[in-house]
C-alpha atoms as a PDB file:
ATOM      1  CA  UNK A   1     -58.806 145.690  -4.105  1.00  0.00           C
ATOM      2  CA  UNK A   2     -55.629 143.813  -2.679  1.00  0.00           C
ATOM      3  CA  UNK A   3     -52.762 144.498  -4.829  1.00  0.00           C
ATOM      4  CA  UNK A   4     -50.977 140.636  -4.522  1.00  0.00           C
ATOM      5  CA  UNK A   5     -47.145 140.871  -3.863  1.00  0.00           C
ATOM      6  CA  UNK A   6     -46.872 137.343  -5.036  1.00  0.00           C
ATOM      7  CA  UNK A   7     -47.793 134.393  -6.465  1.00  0.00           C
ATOM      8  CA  UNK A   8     -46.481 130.992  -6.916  1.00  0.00           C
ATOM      9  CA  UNK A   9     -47.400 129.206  -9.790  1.00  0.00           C
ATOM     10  CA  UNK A  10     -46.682 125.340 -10.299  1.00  0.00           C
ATOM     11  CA  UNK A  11     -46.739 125.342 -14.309  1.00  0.00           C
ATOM     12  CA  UNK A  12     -46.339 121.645 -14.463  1.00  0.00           C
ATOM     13  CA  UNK A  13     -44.449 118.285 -13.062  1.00  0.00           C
ATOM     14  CA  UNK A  14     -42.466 117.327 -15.916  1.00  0.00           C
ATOM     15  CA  UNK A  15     -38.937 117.434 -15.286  1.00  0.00           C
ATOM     16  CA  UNK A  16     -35.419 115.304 -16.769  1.00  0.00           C
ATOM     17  CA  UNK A  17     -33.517 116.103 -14.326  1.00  0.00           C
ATOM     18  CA  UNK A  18     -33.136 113.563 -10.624  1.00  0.00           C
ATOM     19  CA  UNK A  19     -31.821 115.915  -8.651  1.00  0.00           C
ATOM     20  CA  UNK A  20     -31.442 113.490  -4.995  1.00  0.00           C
ATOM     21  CA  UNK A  21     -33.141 115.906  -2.370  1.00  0.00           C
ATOM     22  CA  UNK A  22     -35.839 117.189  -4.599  1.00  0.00           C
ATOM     23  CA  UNK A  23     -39.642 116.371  -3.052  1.00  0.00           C
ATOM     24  CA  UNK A  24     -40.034 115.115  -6.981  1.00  0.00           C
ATOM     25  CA  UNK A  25     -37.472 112.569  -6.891  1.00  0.00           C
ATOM     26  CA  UNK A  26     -37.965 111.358  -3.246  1.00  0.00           C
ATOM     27  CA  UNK A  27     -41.389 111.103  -4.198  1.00  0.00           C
ATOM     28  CA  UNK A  28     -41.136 109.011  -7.023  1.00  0.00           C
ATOM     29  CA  UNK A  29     -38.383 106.806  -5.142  1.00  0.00           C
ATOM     30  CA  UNK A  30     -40.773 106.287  -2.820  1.00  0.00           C
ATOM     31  CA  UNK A  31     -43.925 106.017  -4.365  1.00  0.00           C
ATOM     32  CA  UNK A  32     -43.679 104.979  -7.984  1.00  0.00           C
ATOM     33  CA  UNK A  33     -44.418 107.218 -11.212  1.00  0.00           C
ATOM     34  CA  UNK A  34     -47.943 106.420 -10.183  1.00  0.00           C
ATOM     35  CA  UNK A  35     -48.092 108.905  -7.617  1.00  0.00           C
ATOM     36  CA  UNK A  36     -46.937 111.416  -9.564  1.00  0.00           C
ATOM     37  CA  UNK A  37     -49.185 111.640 -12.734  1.00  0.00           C
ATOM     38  CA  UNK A  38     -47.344 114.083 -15.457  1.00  0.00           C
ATOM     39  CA  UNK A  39     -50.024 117.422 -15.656  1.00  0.00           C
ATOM     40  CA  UNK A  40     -49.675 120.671 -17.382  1.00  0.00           C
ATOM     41  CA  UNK A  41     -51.509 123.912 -16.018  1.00  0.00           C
ATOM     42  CA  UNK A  42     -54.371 125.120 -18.039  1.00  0.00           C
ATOM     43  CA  UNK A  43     -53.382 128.750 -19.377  1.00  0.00           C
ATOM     44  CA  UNK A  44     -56.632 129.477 -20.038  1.00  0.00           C
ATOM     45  CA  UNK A  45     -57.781 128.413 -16.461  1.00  0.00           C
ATOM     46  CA  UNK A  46     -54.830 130.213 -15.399  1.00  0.00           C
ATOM     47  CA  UNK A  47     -55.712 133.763 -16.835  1.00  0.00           C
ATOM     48  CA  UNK A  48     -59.750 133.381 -16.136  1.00  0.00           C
ATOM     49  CA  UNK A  49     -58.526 132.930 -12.842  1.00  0.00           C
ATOM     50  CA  UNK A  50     -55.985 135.766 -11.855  1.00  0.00           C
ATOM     51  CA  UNK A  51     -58.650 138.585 -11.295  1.00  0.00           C
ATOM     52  CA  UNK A  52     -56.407 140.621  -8.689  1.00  0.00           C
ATOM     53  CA  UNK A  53     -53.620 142.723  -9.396  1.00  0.00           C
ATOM     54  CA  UNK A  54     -49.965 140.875  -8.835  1.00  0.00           C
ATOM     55  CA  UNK A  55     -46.693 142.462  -8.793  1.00  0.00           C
ATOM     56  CA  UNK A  56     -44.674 139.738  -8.928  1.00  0.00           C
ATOM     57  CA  UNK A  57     -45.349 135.884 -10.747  1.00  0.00           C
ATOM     58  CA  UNK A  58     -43.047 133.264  -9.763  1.00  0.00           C
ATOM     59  CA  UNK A  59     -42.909 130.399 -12.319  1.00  0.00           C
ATOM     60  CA  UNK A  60     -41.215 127.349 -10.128  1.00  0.00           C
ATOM     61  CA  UNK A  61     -42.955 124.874  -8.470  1.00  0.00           C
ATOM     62  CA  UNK A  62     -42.694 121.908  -6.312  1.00  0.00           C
ATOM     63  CA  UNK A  63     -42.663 118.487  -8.536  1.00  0.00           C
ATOM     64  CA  UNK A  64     -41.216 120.015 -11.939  1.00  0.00           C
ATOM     65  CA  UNK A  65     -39.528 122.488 -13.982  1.00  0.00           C
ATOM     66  CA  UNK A  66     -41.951 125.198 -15.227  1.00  0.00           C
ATOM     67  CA  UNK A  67     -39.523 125.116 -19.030  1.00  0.00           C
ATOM     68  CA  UNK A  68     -40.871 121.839 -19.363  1.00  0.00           C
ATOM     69  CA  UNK A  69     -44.644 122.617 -19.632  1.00  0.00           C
ATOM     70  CA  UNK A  70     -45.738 121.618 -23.376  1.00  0.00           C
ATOM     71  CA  UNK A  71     -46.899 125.273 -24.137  1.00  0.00           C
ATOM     72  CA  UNK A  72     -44.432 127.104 -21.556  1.00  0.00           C
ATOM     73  CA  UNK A  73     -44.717 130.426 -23.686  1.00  0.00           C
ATOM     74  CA  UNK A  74     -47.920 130.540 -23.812  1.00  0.00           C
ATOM     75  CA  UNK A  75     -48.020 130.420 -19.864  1.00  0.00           C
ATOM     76  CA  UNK A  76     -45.424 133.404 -19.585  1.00  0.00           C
ATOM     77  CA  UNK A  77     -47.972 135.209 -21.676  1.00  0.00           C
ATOM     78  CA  UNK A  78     -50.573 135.040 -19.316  1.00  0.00           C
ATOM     79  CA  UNK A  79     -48.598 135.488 -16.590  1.00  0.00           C
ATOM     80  CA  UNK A  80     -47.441 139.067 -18.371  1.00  0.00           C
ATOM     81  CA  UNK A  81     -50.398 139.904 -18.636  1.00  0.00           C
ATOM     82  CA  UNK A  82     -51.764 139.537 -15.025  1.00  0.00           C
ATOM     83  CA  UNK A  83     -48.358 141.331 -12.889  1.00  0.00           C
ATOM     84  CA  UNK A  84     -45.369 143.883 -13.395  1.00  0.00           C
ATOM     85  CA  UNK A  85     -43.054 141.058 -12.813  1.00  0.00           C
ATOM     86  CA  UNK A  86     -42.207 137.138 -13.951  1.00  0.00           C
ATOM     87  CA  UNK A  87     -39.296 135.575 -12.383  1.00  0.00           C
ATOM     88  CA  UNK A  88     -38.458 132.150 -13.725  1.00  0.00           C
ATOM     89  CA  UNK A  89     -36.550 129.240 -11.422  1.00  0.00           C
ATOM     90  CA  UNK A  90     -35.205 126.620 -13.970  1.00  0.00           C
ATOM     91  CA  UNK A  91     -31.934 124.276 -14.691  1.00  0.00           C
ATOM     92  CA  UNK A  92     -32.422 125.354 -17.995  1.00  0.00           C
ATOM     93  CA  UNK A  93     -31.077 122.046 -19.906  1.00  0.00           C
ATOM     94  CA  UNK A  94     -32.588 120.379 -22.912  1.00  0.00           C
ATOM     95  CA  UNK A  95     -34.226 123.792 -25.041  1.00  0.00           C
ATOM     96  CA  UNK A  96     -33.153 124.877 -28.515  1.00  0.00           C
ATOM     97  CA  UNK A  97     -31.353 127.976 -29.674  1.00  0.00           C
ATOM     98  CA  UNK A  98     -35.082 129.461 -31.110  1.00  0.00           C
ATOM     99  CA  UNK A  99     -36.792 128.296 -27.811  1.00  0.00           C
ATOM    100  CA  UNK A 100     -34.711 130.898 -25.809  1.00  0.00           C
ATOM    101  CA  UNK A 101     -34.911 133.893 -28.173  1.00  0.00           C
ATOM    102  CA  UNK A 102     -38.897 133.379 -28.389  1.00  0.00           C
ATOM    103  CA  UNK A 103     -39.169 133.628 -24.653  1.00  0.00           C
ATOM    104  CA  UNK A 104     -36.610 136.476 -24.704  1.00  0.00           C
ATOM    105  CA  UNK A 105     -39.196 138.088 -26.995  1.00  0.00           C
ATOM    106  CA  UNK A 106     -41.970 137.720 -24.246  1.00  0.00           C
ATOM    107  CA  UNK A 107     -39.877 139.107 -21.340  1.00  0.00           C
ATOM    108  CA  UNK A 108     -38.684 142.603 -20.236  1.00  0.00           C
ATOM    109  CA  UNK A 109     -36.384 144.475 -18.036  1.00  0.00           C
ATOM    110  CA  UNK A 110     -38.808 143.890 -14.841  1.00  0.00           C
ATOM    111  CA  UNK A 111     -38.334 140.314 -15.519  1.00  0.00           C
ATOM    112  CA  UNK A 112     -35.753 137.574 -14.335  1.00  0.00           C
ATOM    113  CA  UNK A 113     -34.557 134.211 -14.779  1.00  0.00           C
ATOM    114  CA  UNK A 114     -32.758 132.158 -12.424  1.00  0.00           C
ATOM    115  CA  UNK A 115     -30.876 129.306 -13.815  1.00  0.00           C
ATOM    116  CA  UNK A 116     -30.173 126.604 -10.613  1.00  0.00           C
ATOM    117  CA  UNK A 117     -26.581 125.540 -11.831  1.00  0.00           C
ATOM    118  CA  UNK A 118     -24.887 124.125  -8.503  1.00  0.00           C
ATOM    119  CA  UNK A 119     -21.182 124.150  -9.576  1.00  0.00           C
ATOM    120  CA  UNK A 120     -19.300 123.926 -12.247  1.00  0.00           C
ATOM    121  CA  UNK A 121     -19.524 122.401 -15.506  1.00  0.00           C
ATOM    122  CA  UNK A 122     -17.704 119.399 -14.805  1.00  0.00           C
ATOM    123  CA  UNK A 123     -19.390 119.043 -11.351  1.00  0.00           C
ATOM    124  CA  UNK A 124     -22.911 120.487 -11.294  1.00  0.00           C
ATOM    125  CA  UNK A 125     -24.936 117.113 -12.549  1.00  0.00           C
ATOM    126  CA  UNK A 126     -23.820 115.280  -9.026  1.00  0.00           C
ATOM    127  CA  UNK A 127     -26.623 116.470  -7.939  1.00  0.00           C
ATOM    128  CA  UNK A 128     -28.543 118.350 -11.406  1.00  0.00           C
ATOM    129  CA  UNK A 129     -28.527 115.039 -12.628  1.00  0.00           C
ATOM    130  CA  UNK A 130     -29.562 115.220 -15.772  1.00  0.00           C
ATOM    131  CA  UNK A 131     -28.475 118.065 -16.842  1.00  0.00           C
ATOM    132  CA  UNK A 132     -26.821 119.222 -19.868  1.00  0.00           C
ATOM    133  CA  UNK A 133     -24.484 122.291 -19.933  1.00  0.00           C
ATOM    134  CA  UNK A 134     -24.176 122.631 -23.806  1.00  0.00           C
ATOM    135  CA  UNK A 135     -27.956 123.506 -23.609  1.00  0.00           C
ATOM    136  CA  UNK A 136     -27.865 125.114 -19.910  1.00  0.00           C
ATOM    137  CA  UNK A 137     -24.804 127.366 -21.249  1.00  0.00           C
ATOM    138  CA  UNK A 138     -26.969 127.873 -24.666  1.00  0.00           C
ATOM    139  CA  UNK A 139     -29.917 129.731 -21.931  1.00  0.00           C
ATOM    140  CA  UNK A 140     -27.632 131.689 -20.042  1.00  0.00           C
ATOM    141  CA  UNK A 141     -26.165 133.483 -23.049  1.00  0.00           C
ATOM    142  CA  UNK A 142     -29.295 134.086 -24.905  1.00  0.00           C
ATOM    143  CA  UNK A 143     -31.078 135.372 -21.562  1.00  0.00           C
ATOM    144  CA  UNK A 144     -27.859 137.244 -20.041  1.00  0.00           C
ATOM    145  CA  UNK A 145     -28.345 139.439 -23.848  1.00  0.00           C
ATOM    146  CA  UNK A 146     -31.440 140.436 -22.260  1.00  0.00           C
ATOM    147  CA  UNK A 147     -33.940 142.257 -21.536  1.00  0.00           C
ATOM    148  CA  UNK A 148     -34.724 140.277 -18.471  1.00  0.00           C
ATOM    149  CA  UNK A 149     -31.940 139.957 -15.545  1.00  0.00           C
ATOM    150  CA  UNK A 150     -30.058 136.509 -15.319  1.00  0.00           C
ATOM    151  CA  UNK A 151     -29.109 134.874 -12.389  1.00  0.00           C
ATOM    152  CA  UNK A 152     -26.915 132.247 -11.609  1.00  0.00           C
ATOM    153  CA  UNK A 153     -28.231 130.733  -8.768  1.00  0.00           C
ATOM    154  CA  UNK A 154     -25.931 128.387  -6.806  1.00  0.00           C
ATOM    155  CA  UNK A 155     -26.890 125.665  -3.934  1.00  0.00           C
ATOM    156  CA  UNK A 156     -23.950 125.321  -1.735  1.00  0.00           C
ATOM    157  CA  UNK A 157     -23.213 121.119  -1.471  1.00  0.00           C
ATOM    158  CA  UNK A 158     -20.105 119.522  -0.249  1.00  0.00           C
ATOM    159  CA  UNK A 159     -18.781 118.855  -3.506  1.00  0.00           C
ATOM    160  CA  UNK A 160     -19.118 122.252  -4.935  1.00  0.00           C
ATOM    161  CA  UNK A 161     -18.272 124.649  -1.519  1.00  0.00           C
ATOM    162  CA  UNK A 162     -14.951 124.978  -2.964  1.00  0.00           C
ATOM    163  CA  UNK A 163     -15.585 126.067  -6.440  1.00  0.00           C
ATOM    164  CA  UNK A 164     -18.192 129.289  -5.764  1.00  0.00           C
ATOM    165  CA  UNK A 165     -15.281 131.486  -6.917  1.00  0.00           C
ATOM    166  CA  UNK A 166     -14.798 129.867  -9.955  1.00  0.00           C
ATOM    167  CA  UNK A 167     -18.544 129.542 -10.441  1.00  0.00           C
ATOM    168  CA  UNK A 168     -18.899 133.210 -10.229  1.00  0.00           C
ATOM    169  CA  UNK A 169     -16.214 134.067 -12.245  1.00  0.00           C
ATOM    170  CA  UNK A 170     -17.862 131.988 -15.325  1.00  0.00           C
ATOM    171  CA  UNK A 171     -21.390 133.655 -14.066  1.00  0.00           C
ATOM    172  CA  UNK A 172     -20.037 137.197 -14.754  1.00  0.00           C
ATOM    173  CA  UNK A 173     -18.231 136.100 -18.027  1.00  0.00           C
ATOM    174  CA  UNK A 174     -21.756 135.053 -19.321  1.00  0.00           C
ATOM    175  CA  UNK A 175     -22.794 138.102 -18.097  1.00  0.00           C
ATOM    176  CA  UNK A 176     -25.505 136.873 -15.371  1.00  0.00           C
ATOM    177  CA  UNK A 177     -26.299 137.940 -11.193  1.00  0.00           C
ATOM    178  CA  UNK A 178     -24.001 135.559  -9.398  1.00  0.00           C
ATOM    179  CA  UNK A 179     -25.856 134.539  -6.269  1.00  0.00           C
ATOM    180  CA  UNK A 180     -25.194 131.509  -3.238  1.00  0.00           C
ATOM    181  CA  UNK A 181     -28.088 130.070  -1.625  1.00  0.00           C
ATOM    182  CA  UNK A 182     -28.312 127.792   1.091  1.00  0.00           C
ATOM    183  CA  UNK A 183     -30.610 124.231   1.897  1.00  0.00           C
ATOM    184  CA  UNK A 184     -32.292 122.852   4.395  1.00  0.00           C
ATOM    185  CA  UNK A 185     -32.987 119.818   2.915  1.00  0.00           C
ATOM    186  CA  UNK A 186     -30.536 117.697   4.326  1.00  0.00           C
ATOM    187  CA  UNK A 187     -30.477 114.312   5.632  1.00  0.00           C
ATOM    188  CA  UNK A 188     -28.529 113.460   9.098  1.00  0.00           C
ATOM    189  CA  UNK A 189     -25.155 112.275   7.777  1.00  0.00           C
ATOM    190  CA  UNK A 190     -25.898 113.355   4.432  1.00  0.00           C
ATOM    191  CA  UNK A 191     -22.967 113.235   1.841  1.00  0.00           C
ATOM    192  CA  UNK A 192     -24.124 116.414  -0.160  1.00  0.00           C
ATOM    193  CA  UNK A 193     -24.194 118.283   3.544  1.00  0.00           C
ATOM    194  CA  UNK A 194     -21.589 121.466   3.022  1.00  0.00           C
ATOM    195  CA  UNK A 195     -20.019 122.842   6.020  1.00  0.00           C
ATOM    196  CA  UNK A 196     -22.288 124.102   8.736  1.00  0.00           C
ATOM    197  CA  UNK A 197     -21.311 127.834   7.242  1.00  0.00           C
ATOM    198  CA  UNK A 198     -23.536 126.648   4.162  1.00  0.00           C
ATOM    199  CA  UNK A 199     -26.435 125.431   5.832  1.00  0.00           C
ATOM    200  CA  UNK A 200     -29.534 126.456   7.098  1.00  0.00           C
ATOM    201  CA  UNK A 201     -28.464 124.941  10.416  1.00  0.00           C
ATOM    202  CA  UNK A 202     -31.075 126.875  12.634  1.00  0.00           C
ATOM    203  CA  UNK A 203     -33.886 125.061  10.390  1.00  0.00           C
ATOM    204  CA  UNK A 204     -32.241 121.772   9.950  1.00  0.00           C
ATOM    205  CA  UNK A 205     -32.040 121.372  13.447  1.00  0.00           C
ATOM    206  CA  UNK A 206     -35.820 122.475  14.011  1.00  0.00           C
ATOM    207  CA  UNK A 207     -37.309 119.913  11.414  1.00  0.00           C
ATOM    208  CA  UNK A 208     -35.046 117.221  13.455  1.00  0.00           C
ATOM    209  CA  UNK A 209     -36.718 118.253  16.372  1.00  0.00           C
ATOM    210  CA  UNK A 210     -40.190 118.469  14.769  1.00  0.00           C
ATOM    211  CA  UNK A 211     -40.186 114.518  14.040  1.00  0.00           C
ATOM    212  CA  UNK A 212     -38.918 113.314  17.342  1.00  0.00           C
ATOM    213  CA  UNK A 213     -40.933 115.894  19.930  1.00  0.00           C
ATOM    214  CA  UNK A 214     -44.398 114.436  20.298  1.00  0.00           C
ATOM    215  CA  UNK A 215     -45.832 117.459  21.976  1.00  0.00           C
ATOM    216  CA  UNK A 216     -47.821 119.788  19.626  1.00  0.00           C
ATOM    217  CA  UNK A 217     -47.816 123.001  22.197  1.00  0.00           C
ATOM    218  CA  UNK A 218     -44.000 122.414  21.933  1.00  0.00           C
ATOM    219  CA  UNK A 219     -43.340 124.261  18.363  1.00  0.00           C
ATOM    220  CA  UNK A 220     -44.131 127.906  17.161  1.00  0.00           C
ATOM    221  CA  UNK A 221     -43.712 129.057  13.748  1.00  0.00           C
ATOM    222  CA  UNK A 222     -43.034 132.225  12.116  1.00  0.00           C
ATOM    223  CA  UNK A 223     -45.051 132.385   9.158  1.00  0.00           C
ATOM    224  CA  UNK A 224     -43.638 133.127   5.435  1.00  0.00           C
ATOM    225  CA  UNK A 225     -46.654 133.755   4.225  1.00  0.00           C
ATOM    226  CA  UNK A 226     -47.779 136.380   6.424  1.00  0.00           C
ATOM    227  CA  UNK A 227     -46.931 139.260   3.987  1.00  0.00           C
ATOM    228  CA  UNK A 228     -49.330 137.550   1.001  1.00  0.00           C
ATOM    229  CA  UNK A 229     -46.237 136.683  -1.162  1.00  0.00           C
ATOM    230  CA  UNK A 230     -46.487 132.746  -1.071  1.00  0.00           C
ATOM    231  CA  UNK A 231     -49.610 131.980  -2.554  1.00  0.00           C
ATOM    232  CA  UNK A 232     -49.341 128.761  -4.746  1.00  0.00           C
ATOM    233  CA  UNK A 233     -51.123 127.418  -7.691  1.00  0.00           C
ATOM    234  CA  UNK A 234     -50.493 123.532  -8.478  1.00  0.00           C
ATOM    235  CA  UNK A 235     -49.840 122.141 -12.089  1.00  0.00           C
ATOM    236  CA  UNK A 236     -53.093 120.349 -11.117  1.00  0.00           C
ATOM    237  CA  UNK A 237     -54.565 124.025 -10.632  1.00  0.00           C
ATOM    238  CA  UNK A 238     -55.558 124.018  -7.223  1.00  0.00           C
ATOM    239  CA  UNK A 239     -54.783 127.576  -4.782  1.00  0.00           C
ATOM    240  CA  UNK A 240     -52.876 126.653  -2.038  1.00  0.00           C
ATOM    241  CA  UNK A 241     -51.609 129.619   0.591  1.00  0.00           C
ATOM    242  CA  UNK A 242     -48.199 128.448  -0.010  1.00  0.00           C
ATOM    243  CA  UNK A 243     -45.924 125.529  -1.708  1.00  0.00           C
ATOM    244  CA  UNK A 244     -44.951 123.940   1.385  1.00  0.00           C
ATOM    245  CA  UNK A 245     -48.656 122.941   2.031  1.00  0.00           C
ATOM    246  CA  UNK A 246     -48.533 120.901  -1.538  1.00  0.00           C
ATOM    247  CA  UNK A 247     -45.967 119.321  -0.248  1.00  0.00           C
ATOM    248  CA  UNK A 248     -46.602 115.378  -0.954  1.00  0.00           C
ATOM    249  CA  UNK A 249     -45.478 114.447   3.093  1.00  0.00           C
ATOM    250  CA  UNK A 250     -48.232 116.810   4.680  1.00  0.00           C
ATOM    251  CA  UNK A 251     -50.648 117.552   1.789  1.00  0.00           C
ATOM    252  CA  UNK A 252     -53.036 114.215   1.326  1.00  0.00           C
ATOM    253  CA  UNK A 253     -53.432 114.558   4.592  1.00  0.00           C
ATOM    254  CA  UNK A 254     -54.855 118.483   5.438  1.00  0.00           C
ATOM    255  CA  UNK A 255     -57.532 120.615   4.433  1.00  0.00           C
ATOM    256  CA  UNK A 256     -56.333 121.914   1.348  1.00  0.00           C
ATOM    257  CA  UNK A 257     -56.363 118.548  -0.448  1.00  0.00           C
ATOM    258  CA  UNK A 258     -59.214 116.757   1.024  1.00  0.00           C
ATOM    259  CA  UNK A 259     -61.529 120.232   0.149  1.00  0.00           C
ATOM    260  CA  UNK A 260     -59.300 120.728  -3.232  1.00  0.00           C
ATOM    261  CA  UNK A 261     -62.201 121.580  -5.562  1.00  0.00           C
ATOM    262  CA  UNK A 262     -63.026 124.238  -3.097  1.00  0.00           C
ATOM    263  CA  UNK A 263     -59.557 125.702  -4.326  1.00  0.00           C
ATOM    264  CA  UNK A 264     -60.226 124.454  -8.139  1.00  0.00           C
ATOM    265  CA  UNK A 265     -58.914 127.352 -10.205  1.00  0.00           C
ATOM    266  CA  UNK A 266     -61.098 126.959 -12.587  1.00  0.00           C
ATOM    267  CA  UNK A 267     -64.241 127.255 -10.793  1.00  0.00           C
ATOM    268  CA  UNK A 268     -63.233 130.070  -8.502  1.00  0.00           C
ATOM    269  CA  UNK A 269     -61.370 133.260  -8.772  1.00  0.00           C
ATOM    270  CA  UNK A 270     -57.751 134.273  -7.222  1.00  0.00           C
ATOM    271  CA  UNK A 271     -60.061 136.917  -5.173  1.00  0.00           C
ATOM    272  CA  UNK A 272     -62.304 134.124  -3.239  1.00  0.00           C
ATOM    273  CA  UNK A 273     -59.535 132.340  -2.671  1.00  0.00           C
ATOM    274  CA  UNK A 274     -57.603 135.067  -0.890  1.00  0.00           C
ATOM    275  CA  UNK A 275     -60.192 135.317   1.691  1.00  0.00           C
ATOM    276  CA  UNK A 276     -60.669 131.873   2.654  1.00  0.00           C
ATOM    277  CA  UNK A 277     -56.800 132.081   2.870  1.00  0.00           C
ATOM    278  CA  UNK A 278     -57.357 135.185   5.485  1.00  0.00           C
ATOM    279  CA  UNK A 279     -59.549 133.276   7.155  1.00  0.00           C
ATOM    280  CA  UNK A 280     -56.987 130.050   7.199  1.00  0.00           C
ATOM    281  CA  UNK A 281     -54.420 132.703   8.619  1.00  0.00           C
ATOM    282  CA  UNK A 282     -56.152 133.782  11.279  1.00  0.00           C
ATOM    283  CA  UNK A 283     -56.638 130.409  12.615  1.00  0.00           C
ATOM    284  CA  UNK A 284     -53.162 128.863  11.625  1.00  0.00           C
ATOM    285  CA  UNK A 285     -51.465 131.762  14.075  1.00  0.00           C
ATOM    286  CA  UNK A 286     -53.495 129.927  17.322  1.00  0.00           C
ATOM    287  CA  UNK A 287     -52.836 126.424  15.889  1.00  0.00           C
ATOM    288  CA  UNK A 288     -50.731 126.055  12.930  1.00  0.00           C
ATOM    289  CA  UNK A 289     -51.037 122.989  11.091  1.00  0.00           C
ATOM    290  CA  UNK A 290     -48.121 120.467  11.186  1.00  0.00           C
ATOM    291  CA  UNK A 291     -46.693 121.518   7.838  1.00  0.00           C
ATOM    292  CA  UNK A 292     -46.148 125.262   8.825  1.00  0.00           C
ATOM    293  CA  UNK A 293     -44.286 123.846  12.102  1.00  0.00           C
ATOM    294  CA  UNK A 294     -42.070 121.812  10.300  1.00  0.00           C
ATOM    295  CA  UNK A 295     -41.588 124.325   7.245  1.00  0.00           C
ATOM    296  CA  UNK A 296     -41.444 127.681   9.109  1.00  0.00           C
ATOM    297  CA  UNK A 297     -40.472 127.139  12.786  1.00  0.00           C
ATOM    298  CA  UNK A 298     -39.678 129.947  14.696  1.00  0.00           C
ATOM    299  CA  UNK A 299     -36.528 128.782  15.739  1.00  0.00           C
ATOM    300  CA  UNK A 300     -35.557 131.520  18.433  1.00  0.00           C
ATOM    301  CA  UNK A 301     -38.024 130.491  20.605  1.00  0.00           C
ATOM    302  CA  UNK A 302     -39.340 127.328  21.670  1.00  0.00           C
ATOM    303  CA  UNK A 303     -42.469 126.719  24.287  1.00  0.00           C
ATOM    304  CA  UNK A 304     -41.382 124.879  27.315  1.00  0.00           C
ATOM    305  CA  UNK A 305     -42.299 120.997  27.101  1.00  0.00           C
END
């Protein structure tokens, strides 16, 4: 039996936070709240389903922050129980002094939590909007006392490129994993753009490309998912081979949604799934579907128009 590297689990699409270039919030700028009905992932769905073994269990998502699922423990649980590893992607505002501890209880050493904090406390909500440090610094002490490993995870914007040594220097006094990461999600012009340095400039200018090139031989793409660690699972609990394909642009218009109860989780298992994924992989390297060209382009090399 396939031992899963990793899987990508949506836990739900609540969220307080209007963070500008998240899909959530252009979404819902664009659409309306009615687009984006407020769901929770059923645990018990969730551990019926899971019938593999995983190593890893990323708790993230696309629309939401997994914290903010009404019975959040209760999913960590399950996820425990199914995989040697959890790793958690939150902001981390808005949860109580007893909240922390109790999931500190549920987590180990293999585990980690990554709290997205992008700058300082006086700057970070330019773009964590939203967000509250008294209960985002409340998190990172409680986790950084550990088991798990905190991490300070910090997107590099232009009004925070100057402050990553200060950042880090409050990271390591809370005791958490100081570490930079870079975006592609910027818009030409865009005033959160950093300099070029802090960019994913190679895939900016490849998406760019993508939506003015009307020539579908034209783009190649070099697959994330092609070492099983992107599988996805929606708050709506539907398998997906990766979170870019639930991505609201691309995904009411492919295969995945329009055959979703194919991919219910709780009518199937995680091992069905993985071979109609295998078969969607074998396919997708001959003619990849519009969302892995625009997501994963293989930017070294281009077909000739």
């Amino acid at each position: 039996m396939l031992n899963l590297p990793s899987l990508h689990i949506e836990p739900t699409t609540r969220c307080t936070l209007g963070c500008p270039r998240c899909s959530r919030t252009v979404l819902l700028n664009d659409y309306g709240k009615k687009f984006l009905p407020i769901t929770d992932l059923d645990t018990q769905a969730l551990d019926d389903f899971i019938d593999v073994p995983v190593k890893d269990i990323k708790l993230s998502g696309n629309n939401g922050d997994p914290i903010y699922h009404r019975n959040f423990l209760d999913v960590v649980r399950v996820a425990k129980k199914h995989c040697q590893s959890v790793k958690i992607t939150t902001n981390g505002s808005g949860r109580s002094t007893a909240w922390w501890e109790e999931l500190n209880s549920i987590l180990d050493k293999t585990d980690d939590i990554k709290f997205s904090i992008d700058g300082i406390p006086e700057n970070f909500t330019e773009y964590r909007i939203n967000g509250d440090w008294k209960s985002v610094k409340r998190g990172l002490e409680i986790c950084a006392q550990g088991p798990a490993k905190t991490i300070w995870k910090y997107i590099v914007f232009k009004y925070n490129q100057n402050n990553i040594q200060e950042a880090q220097e409050l990271a390591q006094q809370y005791g958490a994993e100081f570490r930079v990461d870079k975006s592609a999600r910027f818009e030409p012009n865009d005033p959160y753009r950093p300099s070029d340095e802090y960019a994913l400039t190679d895939k900016e200018n490849a998406q760019r490309e993508f939506q003015v090139v009307n020539n579908p031989n034209y783009f190649q793409v070099d697959p994330q998912c092609d070492n099983n660690s992107e599988h996805f699972i929606d708050s709506n609990g539907y398998y997906m081979p990766c979170c870019y394909s639930g991505d609201f642009r691309f995904y009411y218009k492919n295969s995945w949604w329009k055959n979703r109860e194919l991919h219910n989780i709780q009518t199937s298992k995680l091992s069905e799934q993985l071979k109609i994924y295998r078969e969607f992989f074998n396919n997708m390297i001959i003619n990849p579907p519009d969302y892995c060209k625009f997501n994963c382009p293989k930017t070294a090399v281009r077909n000739k128009r």
